[in-house]
Protein backbone atom coordinates (compact mmCIF):
# COMPACT_ATOMS: atom_id res chain seq x y z
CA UNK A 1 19.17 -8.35 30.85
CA UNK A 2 16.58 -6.09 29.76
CA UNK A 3 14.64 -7.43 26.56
CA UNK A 4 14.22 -5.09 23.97
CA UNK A 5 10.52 -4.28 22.91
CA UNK A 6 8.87 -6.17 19.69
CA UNK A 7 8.95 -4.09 16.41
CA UNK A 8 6.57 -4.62 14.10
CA UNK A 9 6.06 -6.85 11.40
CA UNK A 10 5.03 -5.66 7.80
CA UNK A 11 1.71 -4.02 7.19
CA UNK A 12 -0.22 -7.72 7.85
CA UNK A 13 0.85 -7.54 11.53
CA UNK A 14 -0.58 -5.89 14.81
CA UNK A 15 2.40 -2.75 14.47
CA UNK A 16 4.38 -2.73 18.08
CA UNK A 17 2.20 0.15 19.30
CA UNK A 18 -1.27 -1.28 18.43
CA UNK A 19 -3.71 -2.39 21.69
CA UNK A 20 -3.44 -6.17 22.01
CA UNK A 21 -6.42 -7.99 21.64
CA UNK A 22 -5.13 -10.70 23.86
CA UNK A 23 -3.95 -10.41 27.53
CA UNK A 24 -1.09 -7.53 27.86
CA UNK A 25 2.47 -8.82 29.27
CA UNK A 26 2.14 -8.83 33.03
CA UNK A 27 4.77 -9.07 35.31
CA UNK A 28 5.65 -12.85 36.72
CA UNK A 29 3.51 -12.38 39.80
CA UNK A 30 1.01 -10.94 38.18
CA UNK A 31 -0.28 -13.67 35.77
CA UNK A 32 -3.20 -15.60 35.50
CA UNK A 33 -1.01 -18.93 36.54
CA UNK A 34 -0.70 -18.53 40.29
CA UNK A 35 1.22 -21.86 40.01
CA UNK A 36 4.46 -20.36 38.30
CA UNK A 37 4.61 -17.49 40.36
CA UNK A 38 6.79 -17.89 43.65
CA UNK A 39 8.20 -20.47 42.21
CA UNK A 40 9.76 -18.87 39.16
CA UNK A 41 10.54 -15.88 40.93
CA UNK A 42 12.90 -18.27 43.12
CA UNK A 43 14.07 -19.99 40.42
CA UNK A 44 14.99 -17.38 38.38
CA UNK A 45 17.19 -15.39 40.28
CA UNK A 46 19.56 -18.85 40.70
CA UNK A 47 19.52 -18.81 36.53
CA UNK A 48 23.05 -20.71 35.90
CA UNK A 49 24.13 -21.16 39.44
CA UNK A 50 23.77 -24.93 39.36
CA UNK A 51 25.03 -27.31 37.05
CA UNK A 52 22.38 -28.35 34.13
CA UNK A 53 21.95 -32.37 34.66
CA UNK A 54 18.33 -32.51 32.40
CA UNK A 55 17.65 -30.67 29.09
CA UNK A 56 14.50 -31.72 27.54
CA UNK A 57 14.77 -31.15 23.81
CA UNK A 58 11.30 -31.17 21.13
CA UNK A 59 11.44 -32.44 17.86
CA UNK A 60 14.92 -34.43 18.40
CA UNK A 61 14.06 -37.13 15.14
CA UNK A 62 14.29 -33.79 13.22
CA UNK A 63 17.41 -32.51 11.12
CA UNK A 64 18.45 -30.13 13.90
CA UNK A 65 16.89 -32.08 17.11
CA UNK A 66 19.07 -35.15 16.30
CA UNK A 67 22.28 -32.96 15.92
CA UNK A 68 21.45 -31.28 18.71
CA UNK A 69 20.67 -34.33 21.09
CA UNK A 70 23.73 -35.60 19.93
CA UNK A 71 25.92 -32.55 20.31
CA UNK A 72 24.04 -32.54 24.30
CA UNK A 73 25.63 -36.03 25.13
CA UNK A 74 28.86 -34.96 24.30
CA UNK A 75 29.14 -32.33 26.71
CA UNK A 76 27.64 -34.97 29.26
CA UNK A 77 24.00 -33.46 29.65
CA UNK A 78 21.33 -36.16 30.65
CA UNK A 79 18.48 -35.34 27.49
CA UNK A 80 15.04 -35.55 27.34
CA UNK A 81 13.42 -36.67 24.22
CA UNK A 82 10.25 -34.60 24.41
CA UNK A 83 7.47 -35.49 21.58
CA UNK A 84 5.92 -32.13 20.48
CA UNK A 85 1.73 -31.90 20.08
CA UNK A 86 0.33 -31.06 16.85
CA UNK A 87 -1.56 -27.53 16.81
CA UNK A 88 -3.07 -25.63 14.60
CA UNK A 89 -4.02 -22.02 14.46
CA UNK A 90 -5.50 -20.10 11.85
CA UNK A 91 -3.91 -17.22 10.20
CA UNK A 92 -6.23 -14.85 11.06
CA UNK A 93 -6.01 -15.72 14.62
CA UNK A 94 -2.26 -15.26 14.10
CA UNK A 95 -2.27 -12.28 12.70
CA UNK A 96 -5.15 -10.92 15.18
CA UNK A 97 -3.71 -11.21 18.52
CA UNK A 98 -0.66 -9.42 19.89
CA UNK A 99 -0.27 -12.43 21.81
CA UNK A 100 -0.96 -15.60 22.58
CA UNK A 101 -4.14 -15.73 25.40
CA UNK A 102 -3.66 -17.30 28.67
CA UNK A 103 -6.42 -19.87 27.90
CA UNK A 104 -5.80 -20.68 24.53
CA UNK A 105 -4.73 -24.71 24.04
CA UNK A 106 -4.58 -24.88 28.38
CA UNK A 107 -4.75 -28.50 28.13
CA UNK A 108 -1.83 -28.86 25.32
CA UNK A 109 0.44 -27.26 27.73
CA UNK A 110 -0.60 -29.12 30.46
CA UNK A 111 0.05 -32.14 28.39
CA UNK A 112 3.39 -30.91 27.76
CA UNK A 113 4.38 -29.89 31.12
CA UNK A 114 3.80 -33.74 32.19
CA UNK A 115 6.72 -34.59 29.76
CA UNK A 116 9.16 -31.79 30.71
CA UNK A 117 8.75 -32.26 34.63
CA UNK A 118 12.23 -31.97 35.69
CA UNK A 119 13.91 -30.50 33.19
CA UNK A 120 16.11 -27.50 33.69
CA UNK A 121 16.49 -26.63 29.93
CA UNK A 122 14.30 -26.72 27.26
CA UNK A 123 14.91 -26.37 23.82
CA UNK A 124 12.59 -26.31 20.96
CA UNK A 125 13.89 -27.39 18.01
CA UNK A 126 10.24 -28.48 16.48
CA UNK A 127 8.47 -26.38 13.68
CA UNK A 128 6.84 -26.89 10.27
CA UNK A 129 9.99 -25.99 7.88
CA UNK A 130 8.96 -26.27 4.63
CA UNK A 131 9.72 -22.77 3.46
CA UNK A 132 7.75 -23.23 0.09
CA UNK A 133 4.75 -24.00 2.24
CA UNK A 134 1.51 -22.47 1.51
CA UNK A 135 -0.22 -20.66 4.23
CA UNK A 136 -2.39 -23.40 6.59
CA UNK A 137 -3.14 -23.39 10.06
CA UNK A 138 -0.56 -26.04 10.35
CA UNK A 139 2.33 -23.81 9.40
CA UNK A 140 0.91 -21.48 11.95
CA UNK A 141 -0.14 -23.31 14.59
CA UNK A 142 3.57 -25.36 14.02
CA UNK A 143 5.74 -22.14 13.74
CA UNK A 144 3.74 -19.26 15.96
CA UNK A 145 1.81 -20.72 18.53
CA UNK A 146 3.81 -24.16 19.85
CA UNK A 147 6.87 -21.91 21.27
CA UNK A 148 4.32 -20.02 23.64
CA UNK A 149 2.74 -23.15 24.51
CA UNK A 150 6.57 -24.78 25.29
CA UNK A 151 7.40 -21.10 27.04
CA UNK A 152 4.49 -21.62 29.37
CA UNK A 153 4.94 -25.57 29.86
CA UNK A 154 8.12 -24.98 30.81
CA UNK A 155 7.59 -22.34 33.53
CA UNK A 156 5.01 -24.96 34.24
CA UNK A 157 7.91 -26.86 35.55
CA UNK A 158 10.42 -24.14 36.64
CA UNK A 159 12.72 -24.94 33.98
CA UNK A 160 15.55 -22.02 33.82
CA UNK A 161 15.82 -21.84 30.03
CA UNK A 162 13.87 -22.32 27.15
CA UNK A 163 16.18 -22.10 23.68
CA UNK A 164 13.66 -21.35 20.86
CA UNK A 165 15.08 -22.52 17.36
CA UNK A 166 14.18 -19.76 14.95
CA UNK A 167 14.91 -19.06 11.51
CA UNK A 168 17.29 -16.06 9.89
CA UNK A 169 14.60 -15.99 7.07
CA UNK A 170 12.14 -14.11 9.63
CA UNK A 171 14.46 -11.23 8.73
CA UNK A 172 14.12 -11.23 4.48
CA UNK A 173 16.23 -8.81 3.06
CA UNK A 174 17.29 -7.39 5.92
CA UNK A 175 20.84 -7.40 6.91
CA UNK A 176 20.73 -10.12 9.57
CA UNK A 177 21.23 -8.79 13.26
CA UNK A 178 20.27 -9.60 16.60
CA UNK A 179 17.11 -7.22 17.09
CA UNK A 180 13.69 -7.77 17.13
CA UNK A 181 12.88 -6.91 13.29
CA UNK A 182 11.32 -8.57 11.08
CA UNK A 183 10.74 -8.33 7.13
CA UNK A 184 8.67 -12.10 6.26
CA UNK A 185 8.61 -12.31 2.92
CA UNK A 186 6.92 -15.98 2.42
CA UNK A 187 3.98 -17.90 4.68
CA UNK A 188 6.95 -19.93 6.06
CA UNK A 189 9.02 -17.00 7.49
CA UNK A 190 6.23 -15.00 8.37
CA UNK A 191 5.29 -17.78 10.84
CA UNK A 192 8.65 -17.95 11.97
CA UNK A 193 8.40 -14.14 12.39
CA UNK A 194 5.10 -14.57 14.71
CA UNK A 195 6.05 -16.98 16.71
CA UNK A 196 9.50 -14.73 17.64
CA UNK A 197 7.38 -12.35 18.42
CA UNK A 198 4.66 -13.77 20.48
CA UNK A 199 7.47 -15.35 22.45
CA UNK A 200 9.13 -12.13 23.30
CA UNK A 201 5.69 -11.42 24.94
CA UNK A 202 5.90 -14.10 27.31
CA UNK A 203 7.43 -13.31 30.40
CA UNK A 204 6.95 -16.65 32.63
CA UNK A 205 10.61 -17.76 31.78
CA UNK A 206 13.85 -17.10 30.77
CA UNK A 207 14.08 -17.66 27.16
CA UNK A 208 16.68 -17.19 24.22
CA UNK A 209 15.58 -17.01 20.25
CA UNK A 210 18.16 -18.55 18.49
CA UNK A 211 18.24 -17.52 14.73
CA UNK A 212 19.78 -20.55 12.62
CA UNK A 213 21.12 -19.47 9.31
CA UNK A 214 20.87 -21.63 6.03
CA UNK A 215 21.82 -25.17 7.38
CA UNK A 216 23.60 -28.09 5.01
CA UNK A 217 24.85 -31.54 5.69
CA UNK A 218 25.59 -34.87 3.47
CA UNK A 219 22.51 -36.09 3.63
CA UNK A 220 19.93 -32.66 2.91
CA UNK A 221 18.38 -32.39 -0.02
CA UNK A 222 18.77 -29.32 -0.31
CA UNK A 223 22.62 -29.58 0.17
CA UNK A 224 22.40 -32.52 -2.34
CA UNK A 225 20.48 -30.46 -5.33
CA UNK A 226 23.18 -26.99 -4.36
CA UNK A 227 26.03 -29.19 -4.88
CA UNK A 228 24.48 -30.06 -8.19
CA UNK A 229 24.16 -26.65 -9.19
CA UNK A 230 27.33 -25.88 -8.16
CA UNK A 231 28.58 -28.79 -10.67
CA UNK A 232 26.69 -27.40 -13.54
CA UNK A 233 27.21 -24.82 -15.82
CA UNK A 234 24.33 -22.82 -14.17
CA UNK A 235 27.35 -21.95 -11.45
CA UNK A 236 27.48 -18.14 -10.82
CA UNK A 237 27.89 -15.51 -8.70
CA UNK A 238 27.70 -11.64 -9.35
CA UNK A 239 31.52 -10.29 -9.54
CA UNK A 240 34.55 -12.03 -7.88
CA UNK A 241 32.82 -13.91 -5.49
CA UNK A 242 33.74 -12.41 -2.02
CA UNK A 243 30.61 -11.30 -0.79
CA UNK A 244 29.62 -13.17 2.24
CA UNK A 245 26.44 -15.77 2.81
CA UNK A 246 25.19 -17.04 5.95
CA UNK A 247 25.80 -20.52 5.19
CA UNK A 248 27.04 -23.33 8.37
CA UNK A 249 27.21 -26.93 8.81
CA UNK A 250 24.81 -28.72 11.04
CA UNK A 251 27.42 -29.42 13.77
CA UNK A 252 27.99 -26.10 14.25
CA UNK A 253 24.18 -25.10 14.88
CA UNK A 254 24.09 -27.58 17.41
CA UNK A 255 27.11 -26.69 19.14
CA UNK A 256 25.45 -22.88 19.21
CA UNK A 257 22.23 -23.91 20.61
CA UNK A 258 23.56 -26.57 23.18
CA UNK A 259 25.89 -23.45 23.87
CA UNK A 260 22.88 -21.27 24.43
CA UNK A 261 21.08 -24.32 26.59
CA UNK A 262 24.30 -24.80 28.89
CA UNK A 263 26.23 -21.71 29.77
CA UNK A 264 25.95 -20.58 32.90
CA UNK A 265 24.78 -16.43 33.60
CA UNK A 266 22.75 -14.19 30.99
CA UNK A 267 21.75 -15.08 27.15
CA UNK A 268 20.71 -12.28 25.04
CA UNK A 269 16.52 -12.49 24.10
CA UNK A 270 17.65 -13.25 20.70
CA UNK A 271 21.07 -14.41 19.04
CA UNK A 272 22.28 -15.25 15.95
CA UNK A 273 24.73 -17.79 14.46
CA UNK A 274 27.78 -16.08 13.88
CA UNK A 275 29.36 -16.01 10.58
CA UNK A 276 32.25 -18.13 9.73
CA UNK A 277 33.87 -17.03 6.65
CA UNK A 278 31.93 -18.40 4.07
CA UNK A 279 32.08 -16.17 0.58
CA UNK A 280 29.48 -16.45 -2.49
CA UNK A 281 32.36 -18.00 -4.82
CA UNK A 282 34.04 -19.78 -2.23
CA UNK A 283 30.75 -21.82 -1.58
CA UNK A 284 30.28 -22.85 -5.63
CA UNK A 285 33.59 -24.02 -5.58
CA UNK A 286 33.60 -26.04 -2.38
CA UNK A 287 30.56 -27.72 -3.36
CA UNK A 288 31.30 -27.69 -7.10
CA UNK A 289 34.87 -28.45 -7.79
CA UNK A 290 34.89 -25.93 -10.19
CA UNK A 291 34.91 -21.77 -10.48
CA UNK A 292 31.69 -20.39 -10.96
CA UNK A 293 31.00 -18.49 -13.89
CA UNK A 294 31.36 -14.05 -12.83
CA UNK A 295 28.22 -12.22 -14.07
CA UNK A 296 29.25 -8.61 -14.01
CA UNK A 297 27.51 -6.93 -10.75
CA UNK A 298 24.67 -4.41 -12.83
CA UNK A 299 23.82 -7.58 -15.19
CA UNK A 300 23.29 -9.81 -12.00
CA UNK A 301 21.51 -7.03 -10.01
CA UNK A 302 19.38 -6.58 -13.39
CA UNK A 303 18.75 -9.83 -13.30
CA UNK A 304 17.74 -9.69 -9.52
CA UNK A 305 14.95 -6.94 -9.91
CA UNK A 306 13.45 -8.27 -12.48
CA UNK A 307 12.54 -11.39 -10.25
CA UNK A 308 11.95 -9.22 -7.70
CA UNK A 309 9.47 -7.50 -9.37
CA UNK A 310 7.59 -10.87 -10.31
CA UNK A 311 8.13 -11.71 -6.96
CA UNK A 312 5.38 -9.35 -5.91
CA UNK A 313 2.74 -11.77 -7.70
CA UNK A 314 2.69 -13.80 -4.75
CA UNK A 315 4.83 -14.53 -1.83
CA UNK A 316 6.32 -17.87 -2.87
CA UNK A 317 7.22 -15.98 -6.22
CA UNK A 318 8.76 -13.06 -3.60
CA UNK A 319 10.38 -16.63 -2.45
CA UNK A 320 11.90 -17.74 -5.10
CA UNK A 321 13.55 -13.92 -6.12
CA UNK A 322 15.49 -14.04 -2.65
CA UNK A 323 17.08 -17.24 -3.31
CA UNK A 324 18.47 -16.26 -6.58
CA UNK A 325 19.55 -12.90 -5.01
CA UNK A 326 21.15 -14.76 -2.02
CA UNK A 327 22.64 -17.24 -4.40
CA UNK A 328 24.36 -14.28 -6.56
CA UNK A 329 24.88 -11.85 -4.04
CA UNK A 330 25.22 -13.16 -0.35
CA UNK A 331 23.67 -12.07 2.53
CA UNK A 332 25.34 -9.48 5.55
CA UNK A 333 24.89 -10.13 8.70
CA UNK A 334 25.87 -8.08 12.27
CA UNK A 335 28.39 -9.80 14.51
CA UNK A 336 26.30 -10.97 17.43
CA UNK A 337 26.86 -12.28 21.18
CA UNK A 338 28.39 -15.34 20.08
CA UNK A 339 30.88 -14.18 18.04
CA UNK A 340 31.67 -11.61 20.65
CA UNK A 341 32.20 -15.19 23.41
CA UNK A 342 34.91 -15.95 20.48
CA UNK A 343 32.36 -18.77 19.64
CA UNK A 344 32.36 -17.80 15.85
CA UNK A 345 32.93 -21.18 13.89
CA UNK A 346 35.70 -21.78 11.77
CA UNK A 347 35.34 -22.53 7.92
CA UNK A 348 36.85 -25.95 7.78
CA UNK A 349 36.94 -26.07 3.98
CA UNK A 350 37.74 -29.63 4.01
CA UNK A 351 34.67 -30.28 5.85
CA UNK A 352 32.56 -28.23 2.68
CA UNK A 353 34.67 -30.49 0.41
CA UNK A 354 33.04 -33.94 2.03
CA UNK A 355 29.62 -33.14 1.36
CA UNK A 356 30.72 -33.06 -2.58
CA UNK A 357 32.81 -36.39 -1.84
CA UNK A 358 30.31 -37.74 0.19
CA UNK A 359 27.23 -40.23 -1.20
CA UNK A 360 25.79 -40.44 -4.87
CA UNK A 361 27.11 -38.05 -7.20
CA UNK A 362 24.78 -36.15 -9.53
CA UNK A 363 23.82 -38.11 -12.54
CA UNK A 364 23.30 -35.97 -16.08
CA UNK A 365 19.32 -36.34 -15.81
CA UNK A 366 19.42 -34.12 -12.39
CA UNK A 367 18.57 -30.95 -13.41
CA UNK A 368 20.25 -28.18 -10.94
CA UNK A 369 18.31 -24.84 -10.44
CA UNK A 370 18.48 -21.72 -8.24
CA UNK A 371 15.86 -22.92 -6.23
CA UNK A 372 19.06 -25.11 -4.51
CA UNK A 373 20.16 -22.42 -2.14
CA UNK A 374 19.49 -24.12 0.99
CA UNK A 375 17.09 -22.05 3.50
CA UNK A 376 17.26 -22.21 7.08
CA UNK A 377 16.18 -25.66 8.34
CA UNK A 378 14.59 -25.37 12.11
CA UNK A 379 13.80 -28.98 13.53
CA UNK A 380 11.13 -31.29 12.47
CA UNK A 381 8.63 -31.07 9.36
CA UNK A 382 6.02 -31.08 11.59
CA UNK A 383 5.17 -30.22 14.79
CA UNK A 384 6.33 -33.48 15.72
CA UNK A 385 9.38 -35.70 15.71
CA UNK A 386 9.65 -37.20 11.87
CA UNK A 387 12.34 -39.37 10.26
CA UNK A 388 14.84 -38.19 8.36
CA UNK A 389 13.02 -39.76 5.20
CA UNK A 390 10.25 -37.68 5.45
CA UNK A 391 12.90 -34.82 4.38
CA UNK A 392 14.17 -36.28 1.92
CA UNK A 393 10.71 -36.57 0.03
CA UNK A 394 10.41 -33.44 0.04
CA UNK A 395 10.82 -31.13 -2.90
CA UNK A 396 13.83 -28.36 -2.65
CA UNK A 397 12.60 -25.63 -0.54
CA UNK A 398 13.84 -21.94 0.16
């Protein structure tokens, strides 16, 4: 399937037509790895014509890793856990190079390659997700560089996939789809944004970007502190509720990416989780236990450029203004390959209803805010497997 071309990102970005300053995209046989190249060739035209029997998976301690390694040995895949390397790269080298140069961090992905040896699917679940995170070469090196260097490891090893776990928020206020555009409108989703689009420059292996929407389970924080909200008086939503918000339980990212890891033929370059039904109201109430209050739609929208407008002080402001707007208003998205397999999710209300039921509930001294509207959670908090503590001592993020 033909991949389409990268569009650019906003105005801080190489634009798509702009001479890279790094290697240009060469075909397989043509790169400067003389290892991959008959091999892959060979490999790649048997893509899905042999049963998968090893998928190595990075960052599996992580939120979505240990669904997702779960989710694997249920459909009777033999899994990998794979520890991913701690990078950095600086912004400016982010931002500088159209992509990612054959010799940069040579001896991380040799290092990686040793652990992925004999894998035939690799999926990347590990990232930096803090999306109120300040720019760093961390967040960079984390979120844009380490899927290159786990594209390359794995043609390293002939591996016939790589599924990279993205993030919807690359896309901002765009109306989610399954194209290459971009709109970052924080540090955290403009890495995520890079590091899509440095990947779609690699052509050493077949690989998928999977685009996870905003994520919840019992035991997130952020799910926690949006339940609260939902329970307070601060519970609204801009007229009756029906607009629709990207919003999905755990288990059913990780039955789209072990999907995407598994199925035999073709994946898209880039797919989306498909959209199961949720609604702005329906959300409060299934988390709250209660209607929301109904802001009229032109005092809400009011509301919504005014914070947009402070949200040009800085990006985390910018941050914080989508959250509330997503909160109010929802969030469209374009049905994508998924949904067209008839592999949309269903809503399972009842399953909403548990993570209210579920654990501690709120005490009076918790004070709910907008910031609760969970953002989309990719894998570990850093570039390397974590515990699920570490999450949990975090403050509420986008």
């Amino acid at each position: 399937m033909p991949r389409p071309s990268a569009s650019s990102l906003p105005t801080s970005l190489p634009p798509a037509g702009s001479p890279p300053s790094g290697p240009s995209p060469r075909r397989k046989e043509e790169r400067s790895m003389p290892e991959l190249s008959a091999q892959r060739a060979g490999d790649l035209a048997g893509v899905g014509n042999r049963p998968v029997q090893k998928v190595a998976v990075l960052g599996s301690s992580g939120f979505v890793g240990r669904a997702v390694v779960a989710e694997l040995g249920s459909r009777g895949a033999e899994v990998r856990l794979v520890t991913a390397p701690r990078v950095s790269w600086p912004l400016a080298e982010a931002l500088r190079n159209h992509s990612v140069p054959a010799d940069l961090q040579r001896d991380v992905v040799d290092a990686l390659a040793a652990q992925l040896d004999g894998a035939h699917i690799v999926i990347n679940t590990a990232g930096l997700p803090n999306g109120s995170a300040p720019d760093s070469a961390e967040l960079y090196g984390g979120n844009a560089l380490l899927p290159t260097l786990v594209a390359r490891a794995s043609a390293l090893v002939n591996a016939d996939r790589l599924v990279h776990v993205s993030s919807a928020a690359a896309q901002g206020a765009m109306k989610l789809d399954e194209t290459s555009r971009t709109m970052p409108f924080s540090p955290y989703s403009r890495s995520k944004a890079i590091g899509e689009r440095l990947l779609q420059r690699e052509d050493c292996i077949d690989a998928v970007i999977y685009r996870s929407t905003w994520v919840h389970d019992v035991d997130r924080p952020n799910t926690r502190a949006l339940i609260r909200l939902a329970q307070s008086r601060m519970s609204c939503v801009a007229g009756d509720g029906t607009a629709p918000t990207p919003q999905v339980l755990i288990d059913d990212v990780a039955a789209a990416i072990s999907h995407l890891g598994l199925v035999d033929g073709p994946v898209p370059p880039i797919v989306l989780q498909p959209y199961n039904g949720m609604t702005t109201g329906l959300l409060l109430r299934l988390l709250g236990g209660r209607e929301p209050r109904h802001l009229p739609p032109r005092m809400a929208r009011y509301a919504t450029r005014c914070l947009t407008a402070y949200g040009r002080t800085s990006l985390n402001a910018n941050a914080h203004a989508r959250r509330v707007d997503m909160l109010l208003f929802g969030k469209r998205q374009t049905p994508g390959w998924l949904a067209d397999q008839g592999l949309a999710p269903k809503l399972r209300p009842e399953a909403w209803e548990r993570l209210r039921t579920a654990g501690t509930q709120p005490t009076p001294a918790s004070a709910p805010n907008s910031d609760a509207v969970a953002r989309p959670r990719t894998g570990d908090s850093r570039p390397v497997e974590t515990s699920g503590a570490d999450a949990a001592n975090r403050s509420l993020t986008k």
